[in-house]
Protein backbone atom coordinates (compact mmCIF):
# COMPACT_ATOMS: atom_id res chain seq x y z
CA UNK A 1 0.00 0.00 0.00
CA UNK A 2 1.33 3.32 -1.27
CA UNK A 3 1.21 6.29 1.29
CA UNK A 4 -0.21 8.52 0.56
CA UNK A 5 -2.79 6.88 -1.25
CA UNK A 6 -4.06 10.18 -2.99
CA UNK A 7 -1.18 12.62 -3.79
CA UNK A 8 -1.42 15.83 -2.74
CA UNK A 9 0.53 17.51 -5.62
CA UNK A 10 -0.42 16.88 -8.76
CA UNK A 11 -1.30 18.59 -11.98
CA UNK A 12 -4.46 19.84 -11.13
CA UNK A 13 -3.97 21.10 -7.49
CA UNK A 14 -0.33 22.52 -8.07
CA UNK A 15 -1.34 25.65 -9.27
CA UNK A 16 -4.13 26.26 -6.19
CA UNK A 17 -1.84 25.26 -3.94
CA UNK A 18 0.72 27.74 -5.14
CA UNK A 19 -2.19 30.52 -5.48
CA UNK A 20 -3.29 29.85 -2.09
CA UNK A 21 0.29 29.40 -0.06
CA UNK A 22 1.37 32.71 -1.92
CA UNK A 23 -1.08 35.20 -1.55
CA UNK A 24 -0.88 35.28 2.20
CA UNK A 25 3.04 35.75 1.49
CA UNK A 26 2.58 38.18 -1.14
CA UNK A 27 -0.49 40.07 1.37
CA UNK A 28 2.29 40.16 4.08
CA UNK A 29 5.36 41.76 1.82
CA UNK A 30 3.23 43.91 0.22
CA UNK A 31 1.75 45.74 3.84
CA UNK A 32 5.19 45.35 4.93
CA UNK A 33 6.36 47.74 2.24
CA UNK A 34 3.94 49.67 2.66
CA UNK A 35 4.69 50.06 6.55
CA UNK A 36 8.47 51.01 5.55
CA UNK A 37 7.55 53.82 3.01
CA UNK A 38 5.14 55.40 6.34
CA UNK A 39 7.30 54.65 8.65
CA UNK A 40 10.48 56.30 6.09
CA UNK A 41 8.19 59.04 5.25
CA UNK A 42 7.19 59.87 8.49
CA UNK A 43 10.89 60.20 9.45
CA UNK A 44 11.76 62.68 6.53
CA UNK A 45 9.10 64.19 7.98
CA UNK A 46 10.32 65.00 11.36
CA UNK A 47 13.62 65.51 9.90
CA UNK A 48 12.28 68.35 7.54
CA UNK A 49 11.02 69.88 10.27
CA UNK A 50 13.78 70.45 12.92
CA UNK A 51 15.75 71.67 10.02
CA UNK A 52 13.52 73.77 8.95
CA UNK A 53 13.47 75.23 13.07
CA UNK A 54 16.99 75.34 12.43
CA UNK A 55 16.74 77.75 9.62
CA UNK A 56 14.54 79.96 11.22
CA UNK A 57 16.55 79.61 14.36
CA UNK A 58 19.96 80.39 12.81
CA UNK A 59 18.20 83.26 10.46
CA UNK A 60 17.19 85.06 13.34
CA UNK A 61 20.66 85.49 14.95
CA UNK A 62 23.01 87.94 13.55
CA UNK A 63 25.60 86.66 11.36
CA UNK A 64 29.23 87.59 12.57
CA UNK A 65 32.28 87.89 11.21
CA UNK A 66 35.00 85.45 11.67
CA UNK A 67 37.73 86.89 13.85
CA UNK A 68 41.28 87.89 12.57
CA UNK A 69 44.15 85.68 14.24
CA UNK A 70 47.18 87.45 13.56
C-alpha cells in the first residue's frame, strides 16, 4: 500500500496550492512595504522639520564675522 494513497501535488492542485500558499506571502510583503515607506516618510518628515526650526533659528541670529588671528 502506497502512502499517501491520494497525492497531494499533482497537476491539477499545483497551481491552487501555489495561489493559495502565496497570496498570504505576497499580502504580508506587500503591507510590509507599505509600513516602511510610512514609517520612512514619516521620518523625513520630522527631519524636515527640525531643520527647517533650524533655519529659522539660525536666520534670526546675527551673522558675525570670523575673527582675525594674527
Amino acid at each position: 500500500m502506497k502512502y499517501p494513497l491520494v497525492p497531494l501535488v499533482n497537476d491539477l492542485t499545483f497551481s491552487f496550492l501555489v495561489f493559495w500558499l502565496g497570496l498570504p506571502v505576497a499580502l504580508l510583503l506587500f503591507l510590509l512595504i507599505v509600513w516602511f515607506r510610512f514609517l520612512l516618510s514619516q521620518d523625513s518628515e520630522e527631519n524636515e522639520s527640525d531643520l527647517a526650526k533650524r533655519r529659522r533659528g539660525l536666520a534670526s541670529e546675527p551673522v558675525l564675522p570670523e575673527p582675525i588671528l594674527v
